[in-house]
N, C-alpha and C. Protein backbone atom coordinates (compact mmCIF):
# COMPACT_ATOMS: atom_id res chain seq x y z
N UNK A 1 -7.14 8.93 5.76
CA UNK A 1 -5.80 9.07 5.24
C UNK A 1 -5.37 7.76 4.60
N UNK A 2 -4.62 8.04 3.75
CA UNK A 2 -3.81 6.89 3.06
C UNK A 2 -3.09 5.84 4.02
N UNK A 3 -3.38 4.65 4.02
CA UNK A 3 -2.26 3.89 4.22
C UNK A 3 -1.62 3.00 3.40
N UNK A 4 -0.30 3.00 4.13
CA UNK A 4 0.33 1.91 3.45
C UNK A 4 1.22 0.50 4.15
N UNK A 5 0.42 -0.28 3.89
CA UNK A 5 0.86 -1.12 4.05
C UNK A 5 2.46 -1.75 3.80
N UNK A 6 3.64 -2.12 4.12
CA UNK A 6 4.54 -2.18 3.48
C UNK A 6 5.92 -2.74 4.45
N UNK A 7 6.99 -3.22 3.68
CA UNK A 7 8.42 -4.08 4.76
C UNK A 7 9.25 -3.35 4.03
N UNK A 8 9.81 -2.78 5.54
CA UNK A 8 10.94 -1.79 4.62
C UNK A 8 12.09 -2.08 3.44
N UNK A 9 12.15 -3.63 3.67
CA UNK A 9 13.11 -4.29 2.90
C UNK A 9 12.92 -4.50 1.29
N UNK A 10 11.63 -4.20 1.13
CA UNK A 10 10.82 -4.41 0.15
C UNK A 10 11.09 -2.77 -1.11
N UNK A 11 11.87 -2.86 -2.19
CA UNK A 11 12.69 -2.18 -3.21
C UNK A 11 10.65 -1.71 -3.55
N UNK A 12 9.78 -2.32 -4.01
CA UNK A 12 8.42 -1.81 -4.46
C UNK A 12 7.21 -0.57 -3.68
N UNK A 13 8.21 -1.49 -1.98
CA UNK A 13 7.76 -0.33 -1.17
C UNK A 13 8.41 1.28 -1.24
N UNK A 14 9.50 0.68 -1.01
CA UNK A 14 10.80 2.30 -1.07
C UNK A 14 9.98 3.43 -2.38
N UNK A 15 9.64 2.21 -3.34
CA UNK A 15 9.76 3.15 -4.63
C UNK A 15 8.44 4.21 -4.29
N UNK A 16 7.48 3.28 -4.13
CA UNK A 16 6.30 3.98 -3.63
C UNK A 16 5.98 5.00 -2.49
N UNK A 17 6.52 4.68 -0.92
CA UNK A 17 7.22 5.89 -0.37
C UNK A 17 7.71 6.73 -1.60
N UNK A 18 8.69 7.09 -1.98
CA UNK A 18 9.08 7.95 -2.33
C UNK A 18 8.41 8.64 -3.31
N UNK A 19 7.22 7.59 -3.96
CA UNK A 19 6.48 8.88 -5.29
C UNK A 19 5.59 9.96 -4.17
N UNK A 20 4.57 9.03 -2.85
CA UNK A 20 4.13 9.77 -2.36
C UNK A 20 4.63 11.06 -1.61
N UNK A 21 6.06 10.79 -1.19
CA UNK A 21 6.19 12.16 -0.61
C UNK A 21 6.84 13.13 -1.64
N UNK A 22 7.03 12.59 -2.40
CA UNK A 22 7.30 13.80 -3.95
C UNK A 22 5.98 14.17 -4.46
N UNK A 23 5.03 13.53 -4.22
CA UNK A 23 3.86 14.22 -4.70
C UNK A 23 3.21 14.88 -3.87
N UNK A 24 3.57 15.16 -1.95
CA UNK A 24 2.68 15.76 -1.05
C UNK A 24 1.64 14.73 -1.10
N UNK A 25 1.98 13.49 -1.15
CA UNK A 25 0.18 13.07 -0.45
C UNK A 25 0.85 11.96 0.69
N UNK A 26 0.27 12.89 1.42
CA UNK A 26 0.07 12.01 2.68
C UNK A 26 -0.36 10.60 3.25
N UNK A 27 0.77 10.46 4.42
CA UNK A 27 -0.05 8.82 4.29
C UNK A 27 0.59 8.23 5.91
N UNK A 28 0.45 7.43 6.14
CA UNK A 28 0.56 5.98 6.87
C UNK A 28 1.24 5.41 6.89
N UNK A 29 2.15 5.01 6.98
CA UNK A 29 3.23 4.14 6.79
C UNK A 29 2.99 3.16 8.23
N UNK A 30 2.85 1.91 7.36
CA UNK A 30 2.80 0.16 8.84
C UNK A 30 3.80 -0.54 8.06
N UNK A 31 5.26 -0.50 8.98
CA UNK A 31 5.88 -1.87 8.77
C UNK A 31 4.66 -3.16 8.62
N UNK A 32 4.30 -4.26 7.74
CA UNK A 32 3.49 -5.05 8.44
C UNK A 32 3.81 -6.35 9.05
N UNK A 33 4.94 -6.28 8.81
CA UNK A 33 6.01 -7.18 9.84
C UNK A 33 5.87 -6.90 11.17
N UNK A 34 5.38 -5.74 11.96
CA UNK A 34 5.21 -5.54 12.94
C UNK A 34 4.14 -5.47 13.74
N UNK A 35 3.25 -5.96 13.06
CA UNK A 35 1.59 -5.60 12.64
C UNK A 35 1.17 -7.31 13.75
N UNK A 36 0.34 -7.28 14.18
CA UNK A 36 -0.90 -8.09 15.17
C UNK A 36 -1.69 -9.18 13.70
N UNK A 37 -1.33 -10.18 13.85
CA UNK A 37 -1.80 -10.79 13.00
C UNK A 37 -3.58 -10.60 12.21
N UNK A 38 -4.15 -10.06 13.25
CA UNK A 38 -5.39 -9.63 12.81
C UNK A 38 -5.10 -8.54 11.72
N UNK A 39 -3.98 -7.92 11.77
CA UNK A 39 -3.95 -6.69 10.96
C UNK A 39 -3.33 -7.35 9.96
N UNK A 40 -1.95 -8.52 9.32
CA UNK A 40 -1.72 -9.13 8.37
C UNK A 40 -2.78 -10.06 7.66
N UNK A 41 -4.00 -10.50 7.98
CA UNK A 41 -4.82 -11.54 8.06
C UNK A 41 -5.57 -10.48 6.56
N UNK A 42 -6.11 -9.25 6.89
CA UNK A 42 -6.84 -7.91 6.72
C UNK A 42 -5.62 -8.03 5.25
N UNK A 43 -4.15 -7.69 5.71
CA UNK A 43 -3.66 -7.35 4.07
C UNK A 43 -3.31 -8.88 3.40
N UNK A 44 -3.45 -9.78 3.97
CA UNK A 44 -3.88 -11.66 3.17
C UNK A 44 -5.25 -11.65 2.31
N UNK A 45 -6.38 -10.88 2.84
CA UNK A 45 -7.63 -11.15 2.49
C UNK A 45 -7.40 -10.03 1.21
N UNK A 46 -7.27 -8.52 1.42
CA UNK A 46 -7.15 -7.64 0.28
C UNK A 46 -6.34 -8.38 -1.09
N UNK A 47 -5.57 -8.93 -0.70
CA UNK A 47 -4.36 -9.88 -1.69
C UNK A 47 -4.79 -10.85 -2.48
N UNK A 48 -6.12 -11.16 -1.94
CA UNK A 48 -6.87 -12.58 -2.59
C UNK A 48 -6.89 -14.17 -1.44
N UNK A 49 -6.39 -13.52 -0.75
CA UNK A 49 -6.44 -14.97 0.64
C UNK A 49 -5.27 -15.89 0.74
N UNK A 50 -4.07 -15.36 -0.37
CA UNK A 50 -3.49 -16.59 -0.26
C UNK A 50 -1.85 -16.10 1.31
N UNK A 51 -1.96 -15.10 0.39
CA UNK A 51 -0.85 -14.68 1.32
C UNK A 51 -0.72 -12.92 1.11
N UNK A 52 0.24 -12.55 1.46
CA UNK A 52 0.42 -10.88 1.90
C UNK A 52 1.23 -10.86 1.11
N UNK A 53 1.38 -9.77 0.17
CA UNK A 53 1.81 -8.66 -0.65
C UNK A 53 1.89 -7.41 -0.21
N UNK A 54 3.09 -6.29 -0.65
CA UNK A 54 3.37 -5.43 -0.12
C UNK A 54 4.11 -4.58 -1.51
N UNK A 55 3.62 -3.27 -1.81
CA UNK A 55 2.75 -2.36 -0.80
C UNK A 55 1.25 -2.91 -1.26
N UNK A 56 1.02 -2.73 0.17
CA UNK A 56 -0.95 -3.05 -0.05
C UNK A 56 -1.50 -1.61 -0.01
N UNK A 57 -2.27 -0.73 -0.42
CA UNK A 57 -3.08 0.84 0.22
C UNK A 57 -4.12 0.25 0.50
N UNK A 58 -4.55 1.08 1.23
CA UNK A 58 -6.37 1.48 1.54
C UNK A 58 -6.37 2.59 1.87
N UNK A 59 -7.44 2.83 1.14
CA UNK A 59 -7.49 4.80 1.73
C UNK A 59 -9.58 4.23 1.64
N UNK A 60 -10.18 5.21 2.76
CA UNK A 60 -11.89 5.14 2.89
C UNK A 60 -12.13 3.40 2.78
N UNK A 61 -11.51 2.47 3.22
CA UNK A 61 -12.28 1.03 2.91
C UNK A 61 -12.07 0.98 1.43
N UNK A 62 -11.50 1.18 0.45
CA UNK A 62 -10.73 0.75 -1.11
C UNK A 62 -9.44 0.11 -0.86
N UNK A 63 -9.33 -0.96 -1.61
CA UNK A 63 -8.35 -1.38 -1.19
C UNK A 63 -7.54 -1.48 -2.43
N UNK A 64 -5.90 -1.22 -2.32
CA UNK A 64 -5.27 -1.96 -3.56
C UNK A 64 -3.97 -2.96 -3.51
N UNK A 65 -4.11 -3.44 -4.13
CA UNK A 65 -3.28 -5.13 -3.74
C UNK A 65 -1.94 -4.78 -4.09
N UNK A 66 -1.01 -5.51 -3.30
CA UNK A 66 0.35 -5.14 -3.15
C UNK A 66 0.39 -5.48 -4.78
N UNK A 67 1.65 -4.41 -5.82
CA UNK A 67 1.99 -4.67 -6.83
C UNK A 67 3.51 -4.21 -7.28
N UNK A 68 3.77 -4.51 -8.14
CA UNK A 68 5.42 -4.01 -8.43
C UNK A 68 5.18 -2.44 -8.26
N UNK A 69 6.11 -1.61 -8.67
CA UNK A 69 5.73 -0.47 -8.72
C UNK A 69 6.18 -0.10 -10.07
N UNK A 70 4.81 0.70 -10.66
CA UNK A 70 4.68 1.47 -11.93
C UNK A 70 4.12 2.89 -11.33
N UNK A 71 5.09 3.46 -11.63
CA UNK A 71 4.70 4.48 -11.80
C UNK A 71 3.35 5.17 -12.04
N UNK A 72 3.42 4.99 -13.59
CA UNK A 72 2.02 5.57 -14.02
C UNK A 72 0.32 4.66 -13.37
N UNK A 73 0.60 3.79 -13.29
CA UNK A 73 -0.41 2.45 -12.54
C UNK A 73 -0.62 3.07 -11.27
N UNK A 74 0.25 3.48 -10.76
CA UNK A 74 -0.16 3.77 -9.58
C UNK A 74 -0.48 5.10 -9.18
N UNK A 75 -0.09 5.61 -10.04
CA UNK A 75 -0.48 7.03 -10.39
C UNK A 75 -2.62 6.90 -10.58
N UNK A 76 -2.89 6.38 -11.45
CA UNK A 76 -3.68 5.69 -11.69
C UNK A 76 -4.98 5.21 -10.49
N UNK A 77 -4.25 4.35 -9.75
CA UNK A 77 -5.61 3.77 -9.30
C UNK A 77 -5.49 4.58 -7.74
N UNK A 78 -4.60 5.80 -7.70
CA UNK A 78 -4.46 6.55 -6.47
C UNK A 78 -5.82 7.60 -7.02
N UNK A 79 -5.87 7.66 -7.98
CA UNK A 79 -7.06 9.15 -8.87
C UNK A 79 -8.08 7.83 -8.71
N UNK A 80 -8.14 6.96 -9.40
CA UNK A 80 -9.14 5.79 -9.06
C UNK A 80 -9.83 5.40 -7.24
N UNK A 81 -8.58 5.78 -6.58
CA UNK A 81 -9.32 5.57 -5.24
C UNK A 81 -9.57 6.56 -4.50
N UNK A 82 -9.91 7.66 -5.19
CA UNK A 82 -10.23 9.42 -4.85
C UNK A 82 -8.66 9.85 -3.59
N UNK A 83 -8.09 9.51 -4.22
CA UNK A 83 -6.54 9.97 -2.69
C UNK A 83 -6.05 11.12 -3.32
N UNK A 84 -6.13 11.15 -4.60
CA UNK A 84 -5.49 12.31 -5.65
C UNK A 84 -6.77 12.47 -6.48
């Protein structure tokens, strides 16, 4: 299943919640503010090592790096990471 990485406070996350459950695809939702540092360390490394970005996905071990939210982009690399 999809996850998502994400701080609720975060306007890029909200947006993204909301395409997925308008589109029916299922998912995960991790505050990662609440998350065991082993598990922030995991969305630092997907990010490039420097620090954590949000929303991060992984769906099967693919990972995609926290980004603004576009719509169509993310539309995109969700068909790119077989989730859609």
């Amino acid at each position: 299943m999809l996850k998502v990485y994400a701080a609720n406070w975060c306007p890029h996350c909200k947006k993204t919640v909301k395409f997925l459950e308008e589109n029916n695809i299922k998912f995960d939702y991790i505050e990662l503010e609440e998350q065991p540092q082993e598990t922030v360390k995991l969305i630092i490394d997907a990010n490039g090592g420097d620090d954590w970005v949000v929303p991060t996905l992984e769906f099967n071990g693919c990972w995609r790096p926290g980004k603004v939210y576009r719509e169509n982009e993310l539309r995109k690399d969700l068909k790119d990471m077989g989730v859609i």
